[in-house]
PDB file of N, CA and C in Angstrom:
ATOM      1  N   UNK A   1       0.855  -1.158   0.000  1.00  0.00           N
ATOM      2  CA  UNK A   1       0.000   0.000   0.000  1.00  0.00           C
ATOM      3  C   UNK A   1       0.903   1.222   0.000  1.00  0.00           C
ATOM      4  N   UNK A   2       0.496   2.264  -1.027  1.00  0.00           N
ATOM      5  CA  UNK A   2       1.560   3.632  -0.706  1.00  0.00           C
ATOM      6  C   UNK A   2       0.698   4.470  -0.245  1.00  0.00           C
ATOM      7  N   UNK A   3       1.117   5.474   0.651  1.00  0.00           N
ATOM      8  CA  UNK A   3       0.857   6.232   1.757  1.00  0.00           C
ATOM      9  C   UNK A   3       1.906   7.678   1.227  1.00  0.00           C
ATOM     10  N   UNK A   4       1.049   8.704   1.599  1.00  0.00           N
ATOM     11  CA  UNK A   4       2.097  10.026   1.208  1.00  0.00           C
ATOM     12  C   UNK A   4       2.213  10.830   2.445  1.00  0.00           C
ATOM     13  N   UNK A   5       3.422  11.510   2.557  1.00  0.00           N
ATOM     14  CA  UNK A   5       3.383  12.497   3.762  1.00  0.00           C
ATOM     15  C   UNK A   5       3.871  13.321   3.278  1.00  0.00           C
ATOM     16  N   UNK A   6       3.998  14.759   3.854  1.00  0.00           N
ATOM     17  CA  UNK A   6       4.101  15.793   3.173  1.00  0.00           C
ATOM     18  C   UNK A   6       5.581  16.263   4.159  1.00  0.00           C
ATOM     19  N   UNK A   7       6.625  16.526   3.317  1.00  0.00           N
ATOM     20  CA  UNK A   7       7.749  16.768   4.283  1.00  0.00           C
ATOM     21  C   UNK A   7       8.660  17.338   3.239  1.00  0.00           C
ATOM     22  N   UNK A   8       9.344  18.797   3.908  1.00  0.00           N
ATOM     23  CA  UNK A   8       9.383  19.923   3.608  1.00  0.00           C
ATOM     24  C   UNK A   8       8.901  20.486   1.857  1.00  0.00           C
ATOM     25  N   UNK A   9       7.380  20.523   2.204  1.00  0.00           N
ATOM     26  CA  UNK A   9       6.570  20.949   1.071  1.00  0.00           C
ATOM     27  C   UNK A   9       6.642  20.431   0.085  1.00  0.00           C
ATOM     28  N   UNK A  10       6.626  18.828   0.239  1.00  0.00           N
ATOM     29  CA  UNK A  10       6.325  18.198  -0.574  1.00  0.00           C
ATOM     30  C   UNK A  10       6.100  16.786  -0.449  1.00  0.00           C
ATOM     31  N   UNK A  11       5.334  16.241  -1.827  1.00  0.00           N
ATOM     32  CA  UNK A  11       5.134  14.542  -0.950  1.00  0.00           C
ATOM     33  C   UNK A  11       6.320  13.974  -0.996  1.00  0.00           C
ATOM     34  N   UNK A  12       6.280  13.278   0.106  1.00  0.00           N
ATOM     35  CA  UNK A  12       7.393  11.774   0.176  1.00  0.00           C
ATOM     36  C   UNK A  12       6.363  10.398   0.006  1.00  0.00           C
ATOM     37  N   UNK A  13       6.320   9.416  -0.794  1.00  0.00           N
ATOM     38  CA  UNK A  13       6.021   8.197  -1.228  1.00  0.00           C
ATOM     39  C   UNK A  13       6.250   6.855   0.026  1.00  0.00           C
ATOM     40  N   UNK A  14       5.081   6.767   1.072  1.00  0.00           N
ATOM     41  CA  UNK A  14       5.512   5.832   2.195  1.00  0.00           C
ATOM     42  C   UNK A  14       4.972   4.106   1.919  1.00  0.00           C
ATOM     43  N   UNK A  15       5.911   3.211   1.577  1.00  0.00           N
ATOM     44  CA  UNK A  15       5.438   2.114   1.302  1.00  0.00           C
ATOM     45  C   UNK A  15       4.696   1.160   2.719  1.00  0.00           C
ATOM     46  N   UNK A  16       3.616   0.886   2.620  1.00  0.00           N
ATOM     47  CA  UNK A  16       3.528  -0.025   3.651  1.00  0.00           C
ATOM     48  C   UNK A  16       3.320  -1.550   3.479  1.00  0.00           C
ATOM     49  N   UNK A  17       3.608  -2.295   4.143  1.00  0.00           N
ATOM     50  CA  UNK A  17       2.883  -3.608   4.317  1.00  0.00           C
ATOM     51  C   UNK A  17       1.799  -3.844   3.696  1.00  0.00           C
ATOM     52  N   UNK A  18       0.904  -4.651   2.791  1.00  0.00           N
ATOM     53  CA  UNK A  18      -0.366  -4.539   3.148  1.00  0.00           C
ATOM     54  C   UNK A  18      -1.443  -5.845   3.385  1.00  0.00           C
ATOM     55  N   UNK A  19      -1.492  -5.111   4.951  1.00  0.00           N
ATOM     56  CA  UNK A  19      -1.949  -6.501   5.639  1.00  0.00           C
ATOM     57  C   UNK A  19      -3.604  -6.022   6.129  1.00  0.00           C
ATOM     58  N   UNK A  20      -3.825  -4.588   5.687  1.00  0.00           N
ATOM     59  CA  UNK A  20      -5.181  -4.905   5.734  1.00  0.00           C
ATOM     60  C   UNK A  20      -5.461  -3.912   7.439  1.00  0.00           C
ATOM     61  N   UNK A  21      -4.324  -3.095   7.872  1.00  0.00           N
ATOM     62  CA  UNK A  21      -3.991  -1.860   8.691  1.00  0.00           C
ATOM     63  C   UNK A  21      -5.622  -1.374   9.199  1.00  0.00           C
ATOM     64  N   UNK A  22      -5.428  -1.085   9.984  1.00  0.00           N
ATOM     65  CA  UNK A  22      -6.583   0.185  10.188  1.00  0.00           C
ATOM     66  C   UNK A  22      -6.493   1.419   9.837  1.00  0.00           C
ATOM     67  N   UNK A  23      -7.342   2.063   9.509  1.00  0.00           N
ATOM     68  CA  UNK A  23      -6.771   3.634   9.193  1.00  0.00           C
ATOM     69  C   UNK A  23      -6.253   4.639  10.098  1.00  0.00           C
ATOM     70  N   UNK A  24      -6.784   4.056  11.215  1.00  0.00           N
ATOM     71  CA  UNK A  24      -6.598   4.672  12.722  1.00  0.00           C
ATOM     72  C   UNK A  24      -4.824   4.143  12.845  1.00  0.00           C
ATOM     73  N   UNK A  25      -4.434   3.357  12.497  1.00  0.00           N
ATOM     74  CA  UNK A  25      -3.380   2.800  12.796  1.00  0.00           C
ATOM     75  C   UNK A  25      -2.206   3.293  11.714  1.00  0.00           C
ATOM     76  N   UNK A  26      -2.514   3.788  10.641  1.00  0.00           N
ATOM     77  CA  UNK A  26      -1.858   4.038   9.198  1.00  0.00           C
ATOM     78  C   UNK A  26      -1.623   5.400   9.753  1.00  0.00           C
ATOM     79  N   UNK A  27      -3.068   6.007  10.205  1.00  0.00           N
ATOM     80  CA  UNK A  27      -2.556   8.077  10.664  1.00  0.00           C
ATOM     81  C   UNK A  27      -1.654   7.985  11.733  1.00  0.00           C
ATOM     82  N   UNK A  28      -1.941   7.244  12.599  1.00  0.00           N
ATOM     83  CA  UNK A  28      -1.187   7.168  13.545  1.00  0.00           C
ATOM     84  C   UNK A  28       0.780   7.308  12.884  1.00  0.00           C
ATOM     85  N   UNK A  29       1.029   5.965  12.752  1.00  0.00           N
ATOM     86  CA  UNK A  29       1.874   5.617  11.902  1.00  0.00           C
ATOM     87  C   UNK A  29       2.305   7.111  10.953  1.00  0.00           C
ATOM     88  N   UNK A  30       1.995   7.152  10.265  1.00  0.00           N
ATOM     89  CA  UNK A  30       2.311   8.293   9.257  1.00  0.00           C
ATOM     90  C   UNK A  30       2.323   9.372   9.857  1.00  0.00           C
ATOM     91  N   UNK A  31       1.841  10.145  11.308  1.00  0.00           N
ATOM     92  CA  UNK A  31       1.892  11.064  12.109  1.00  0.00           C
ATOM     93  C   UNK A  31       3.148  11.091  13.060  1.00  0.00           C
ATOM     94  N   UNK A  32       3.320  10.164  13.441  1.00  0.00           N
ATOM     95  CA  UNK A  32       4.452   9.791  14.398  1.00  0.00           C
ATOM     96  C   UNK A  32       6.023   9.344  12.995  1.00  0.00           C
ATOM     97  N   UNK A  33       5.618   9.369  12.231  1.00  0.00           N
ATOM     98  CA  UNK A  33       6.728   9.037  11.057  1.00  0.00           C
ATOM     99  C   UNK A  33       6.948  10.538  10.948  1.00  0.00           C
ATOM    100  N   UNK A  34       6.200  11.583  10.551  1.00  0.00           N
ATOM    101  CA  UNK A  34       6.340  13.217  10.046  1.00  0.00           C
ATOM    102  C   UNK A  34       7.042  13.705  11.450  1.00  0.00           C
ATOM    103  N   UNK A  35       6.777  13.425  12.397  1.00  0.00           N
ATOM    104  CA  UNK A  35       7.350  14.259  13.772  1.00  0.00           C
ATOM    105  C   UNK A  35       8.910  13.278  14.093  1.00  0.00           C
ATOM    106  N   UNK A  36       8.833  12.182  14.113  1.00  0.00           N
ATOM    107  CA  UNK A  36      10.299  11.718  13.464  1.00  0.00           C
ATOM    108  C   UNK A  36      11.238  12.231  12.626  1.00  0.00           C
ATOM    109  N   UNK A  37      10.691  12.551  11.298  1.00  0.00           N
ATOM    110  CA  UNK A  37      11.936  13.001  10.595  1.00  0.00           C
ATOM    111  C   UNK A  37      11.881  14.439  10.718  1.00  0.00           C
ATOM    112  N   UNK A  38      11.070  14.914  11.615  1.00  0.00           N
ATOM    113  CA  UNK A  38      11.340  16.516  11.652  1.00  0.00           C
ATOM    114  C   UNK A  38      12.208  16.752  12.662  1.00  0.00           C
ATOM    115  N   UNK A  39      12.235  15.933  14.111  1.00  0.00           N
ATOM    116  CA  UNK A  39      13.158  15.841  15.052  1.00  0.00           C
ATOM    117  C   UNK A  39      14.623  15.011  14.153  1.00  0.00           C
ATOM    118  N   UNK A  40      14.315  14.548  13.763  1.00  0.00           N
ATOM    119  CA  UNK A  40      16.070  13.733  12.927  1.00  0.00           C
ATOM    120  C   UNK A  40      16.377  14.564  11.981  1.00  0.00           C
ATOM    121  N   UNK A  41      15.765  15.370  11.266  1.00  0.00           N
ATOM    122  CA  UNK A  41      16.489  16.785  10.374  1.00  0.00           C
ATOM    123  C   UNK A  41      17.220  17.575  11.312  1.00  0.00           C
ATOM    124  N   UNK A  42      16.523  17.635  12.188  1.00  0.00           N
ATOM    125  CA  UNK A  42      17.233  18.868  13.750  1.00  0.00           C
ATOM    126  C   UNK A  42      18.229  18.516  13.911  1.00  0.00           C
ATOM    127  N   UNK A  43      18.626  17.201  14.199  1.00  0.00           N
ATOM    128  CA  UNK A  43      19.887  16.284  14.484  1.00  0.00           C
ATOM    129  C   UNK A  43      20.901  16.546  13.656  1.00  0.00           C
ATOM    130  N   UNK A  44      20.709  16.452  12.331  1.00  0.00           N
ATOM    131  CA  UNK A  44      21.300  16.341  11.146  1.00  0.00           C
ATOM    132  C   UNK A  44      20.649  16.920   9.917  1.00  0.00           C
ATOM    133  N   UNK A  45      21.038  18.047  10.011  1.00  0.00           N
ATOM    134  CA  UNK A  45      20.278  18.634   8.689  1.00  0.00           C
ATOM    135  C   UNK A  45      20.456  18.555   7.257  1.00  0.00           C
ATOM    136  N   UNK A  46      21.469  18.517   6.964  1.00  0.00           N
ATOM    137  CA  UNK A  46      22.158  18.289   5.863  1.00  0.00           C
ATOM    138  C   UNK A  46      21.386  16.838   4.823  1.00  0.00           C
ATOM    139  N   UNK A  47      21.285  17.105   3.587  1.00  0.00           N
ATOM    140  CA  UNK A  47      21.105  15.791   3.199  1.00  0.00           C
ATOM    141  C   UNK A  47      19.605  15.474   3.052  1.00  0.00           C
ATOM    142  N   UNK A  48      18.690  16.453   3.617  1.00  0.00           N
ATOM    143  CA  UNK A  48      17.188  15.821   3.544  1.00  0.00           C
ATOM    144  C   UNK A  48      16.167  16.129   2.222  1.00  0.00           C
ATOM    145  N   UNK A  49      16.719  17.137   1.392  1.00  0.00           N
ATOM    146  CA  UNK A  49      16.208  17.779  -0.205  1.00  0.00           C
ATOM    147  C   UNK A  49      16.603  16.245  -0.955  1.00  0.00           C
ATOM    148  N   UNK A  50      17.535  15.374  -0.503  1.00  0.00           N
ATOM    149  CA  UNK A  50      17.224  13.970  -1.204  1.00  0.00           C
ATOM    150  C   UNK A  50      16.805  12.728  -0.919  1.00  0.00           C
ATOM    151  N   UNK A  51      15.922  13.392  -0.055  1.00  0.00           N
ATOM    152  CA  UNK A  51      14.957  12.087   0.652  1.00  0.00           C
ATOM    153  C   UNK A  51      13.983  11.781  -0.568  1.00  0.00           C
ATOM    154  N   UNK A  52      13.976  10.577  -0.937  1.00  0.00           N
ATOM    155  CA  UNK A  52      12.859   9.781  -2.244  1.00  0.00           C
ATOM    156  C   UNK A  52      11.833   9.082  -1.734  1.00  0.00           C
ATOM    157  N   UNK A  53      11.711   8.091  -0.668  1.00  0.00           N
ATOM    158  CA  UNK A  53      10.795   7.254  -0.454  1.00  0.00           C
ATOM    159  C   UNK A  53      11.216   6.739   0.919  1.00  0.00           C
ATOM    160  N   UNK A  54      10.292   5.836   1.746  1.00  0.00           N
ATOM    161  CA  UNK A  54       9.962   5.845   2.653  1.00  0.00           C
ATOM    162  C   UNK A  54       9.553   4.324   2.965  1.00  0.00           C
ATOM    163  N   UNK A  55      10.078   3.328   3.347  1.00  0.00           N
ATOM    164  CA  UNK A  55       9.622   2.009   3.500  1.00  0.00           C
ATOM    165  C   UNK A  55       9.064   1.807   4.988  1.00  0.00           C
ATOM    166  N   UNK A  56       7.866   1.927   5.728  1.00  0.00           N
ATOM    167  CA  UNK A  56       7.648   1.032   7.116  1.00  0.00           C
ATOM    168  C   UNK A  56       7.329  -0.460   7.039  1.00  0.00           C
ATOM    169  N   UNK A  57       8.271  -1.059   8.269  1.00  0.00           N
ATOM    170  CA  UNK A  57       8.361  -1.797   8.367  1.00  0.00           C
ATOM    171  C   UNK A  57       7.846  -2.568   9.817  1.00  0.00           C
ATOM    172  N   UNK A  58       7.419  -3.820  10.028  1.00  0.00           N
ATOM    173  CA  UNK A  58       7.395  -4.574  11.147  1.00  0.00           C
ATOM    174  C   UNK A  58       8.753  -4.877  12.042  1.00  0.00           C
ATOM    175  N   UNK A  59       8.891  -4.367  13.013  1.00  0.00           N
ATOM    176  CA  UNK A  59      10.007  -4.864  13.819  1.00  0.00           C
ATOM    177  C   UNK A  59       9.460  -5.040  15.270  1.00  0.00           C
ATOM    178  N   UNK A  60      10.537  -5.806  16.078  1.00  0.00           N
ATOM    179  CA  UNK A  60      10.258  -6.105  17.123  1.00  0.00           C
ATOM    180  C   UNK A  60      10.316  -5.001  18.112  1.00  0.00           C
ATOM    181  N   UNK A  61       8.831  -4.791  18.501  1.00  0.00           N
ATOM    182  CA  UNK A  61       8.319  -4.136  19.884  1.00  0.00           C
ATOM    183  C   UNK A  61       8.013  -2.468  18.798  1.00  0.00           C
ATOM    184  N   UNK A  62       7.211  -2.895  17.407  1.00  0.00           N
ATOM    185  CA  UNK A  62       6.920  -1.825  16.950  1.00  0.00           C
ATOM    186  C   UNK A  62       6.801  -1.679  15.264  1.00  0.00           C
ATOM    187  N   UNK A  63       7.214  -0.296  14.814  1.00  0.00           N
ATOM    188  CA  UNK A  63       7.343  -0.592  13.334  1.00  0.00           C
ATOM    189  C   UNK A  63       8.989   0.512  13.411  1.00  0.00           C
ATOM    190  N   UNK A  64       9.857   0.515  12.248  1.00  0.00           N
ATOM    191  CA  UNK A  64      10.768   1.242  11.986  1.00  0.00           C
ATOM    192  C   UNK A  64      10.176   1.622  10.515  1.00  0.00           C
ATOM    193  N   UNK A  65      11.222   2.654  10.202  1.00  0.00           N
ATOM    194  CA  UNK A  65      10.852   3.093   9.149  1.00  0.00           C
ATOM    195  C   UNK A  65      12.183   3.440   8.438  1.00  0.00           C
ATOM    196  N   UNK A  66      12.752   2.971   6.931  1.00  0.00           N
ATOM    197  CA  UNK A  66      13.771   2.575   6.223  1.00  0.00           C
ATOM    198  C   UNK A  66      13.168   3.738   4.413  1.00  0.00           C
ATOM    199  N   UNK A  67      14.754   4.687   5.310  1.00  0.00           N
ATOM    200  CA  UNK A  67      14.180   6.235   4.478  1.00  0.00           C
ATOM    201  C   UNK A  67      15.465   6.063   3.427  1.00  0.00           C
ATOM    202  N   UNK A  68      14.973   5.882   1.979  1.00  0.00           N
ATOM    203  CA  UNK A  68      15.921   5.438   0.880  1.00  0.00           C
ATOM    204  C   UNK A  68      16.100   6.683   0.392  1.00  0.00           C
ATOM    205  N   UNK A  69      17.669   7.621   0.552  1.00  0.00           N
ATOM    206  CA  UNK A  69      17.670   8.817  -0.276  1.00  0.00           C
ATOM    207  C   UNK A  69      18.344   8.604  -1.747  1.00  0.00           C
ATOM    208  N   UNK A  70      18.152   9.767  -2.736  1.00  0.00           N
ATOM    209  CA  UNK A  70      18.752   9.569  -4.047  1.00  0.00           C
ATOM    210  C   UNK A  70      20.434  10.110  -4.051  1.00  0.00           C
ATOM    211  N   UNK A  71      20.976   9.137  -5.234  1.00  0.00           N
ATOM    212  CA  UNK A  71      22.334   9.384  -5.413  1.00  0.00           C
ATOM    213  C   UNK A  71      23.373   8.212  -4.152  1.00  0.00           C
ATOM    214  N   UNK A  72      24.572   8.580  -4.116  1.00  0.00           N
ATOM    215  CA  UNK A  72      24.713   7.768  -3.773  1.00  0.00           C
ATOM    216  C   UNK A  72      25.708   8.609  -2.217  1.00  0.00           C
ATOM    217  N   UNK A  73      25.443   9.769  -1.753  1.00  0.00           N
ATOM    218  CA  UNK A  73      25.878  10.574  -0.947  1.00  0.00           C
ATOM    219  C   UNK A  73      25.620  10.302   0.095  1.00  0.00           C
ATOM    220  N   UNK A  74      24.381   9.494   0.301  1.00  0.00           N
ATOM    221  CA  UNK A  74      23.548   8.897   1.586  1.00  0.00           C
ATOM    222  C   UNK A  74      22.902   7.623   1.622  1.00  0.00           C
ATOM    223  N   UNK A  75      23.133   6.703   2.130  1.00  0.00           N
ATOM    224  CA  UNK A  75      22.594   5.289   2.333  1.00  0.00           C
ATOM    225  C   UNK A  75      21.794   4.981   2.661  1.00  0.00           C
ATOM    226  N   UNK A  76      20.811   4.260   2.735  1.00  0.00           N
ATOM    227  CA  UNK A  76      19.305   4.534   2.984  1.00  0.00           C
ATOM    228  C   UNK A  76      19.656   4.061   5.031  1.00  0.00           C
ATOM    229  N   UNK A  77      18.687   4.495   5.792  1.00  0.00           N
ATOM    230  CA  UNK A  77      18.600   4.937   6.879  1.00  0.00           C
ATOM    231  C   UNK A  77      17.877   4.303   7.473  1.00  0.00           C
ATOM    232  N   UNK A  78      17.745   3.736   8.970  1.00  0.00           N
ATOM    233  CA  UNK A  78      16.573   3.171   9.606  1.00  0.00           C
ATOM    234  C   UNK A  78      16.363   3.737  10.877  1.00  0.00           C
ATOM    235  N   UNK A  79      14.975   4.137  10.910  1.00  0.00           N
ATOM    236  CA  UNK A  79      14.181   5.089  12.276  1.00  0.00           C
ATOM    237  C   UNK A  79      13.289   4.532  12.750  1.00  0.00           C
ATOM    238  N   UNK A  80      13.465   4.126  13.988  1.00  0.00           N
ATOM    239  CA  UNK A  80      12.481   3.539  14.584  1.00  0.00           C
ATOM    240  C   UNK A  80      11.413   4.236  15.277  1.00  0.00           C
ATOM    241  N   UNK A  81      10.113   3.818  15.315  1.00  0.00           N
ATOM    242  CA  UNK A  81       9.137   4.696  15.402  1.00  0.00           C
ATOM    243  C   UNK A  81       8.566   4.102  16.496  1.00  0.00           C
ATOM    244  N   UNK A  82       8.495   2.556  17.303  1.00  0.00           N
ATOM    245  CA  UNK A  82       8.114   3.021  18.689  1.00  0.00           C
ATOM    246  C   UNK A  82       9.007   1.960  19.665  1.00  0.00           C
TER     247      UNK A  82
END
């Protein structure tokens, strides 16, 4: 299932699972994903104009989220979300 979030004024492309989610559970998810990478830009600013897409994933005691940027300057990234 793709999912969009809007991050710095523009969409980012969020792949999910699709197992059939709640929607309550997807906003959630996709809300707590946008306040993530706005606190991890703070951290590290540099580098985020080539953020492309957005994979969440199932992990243990939650979901992470595996942020694939373009070129080859940055390696794709994993943020865990709870």
């Amino acid at each position: 299932m793709l999912l969009r979030i809007m991050f710095h004024d523009r969409p980012i492309p969020v792949n999910v699972p699709d197992h059939g989610y709640s929607e309550d559970l997807l906003e959630e998810l996709t809300d707590t994903l946008a306040l993530r990478l706005e606190a991890a830009q703070k951290q590290a600013p540099a580098g985020w104009d080539e953020l492309q897409t957005i994979e969440l994933e199932a992990a243990s005691g939650g979901w992470k989220a595996v942020l694939y940027f373009s070129g080859d300057k940055r390696p794709a990234e994993s943020l865990p979300l709870r």
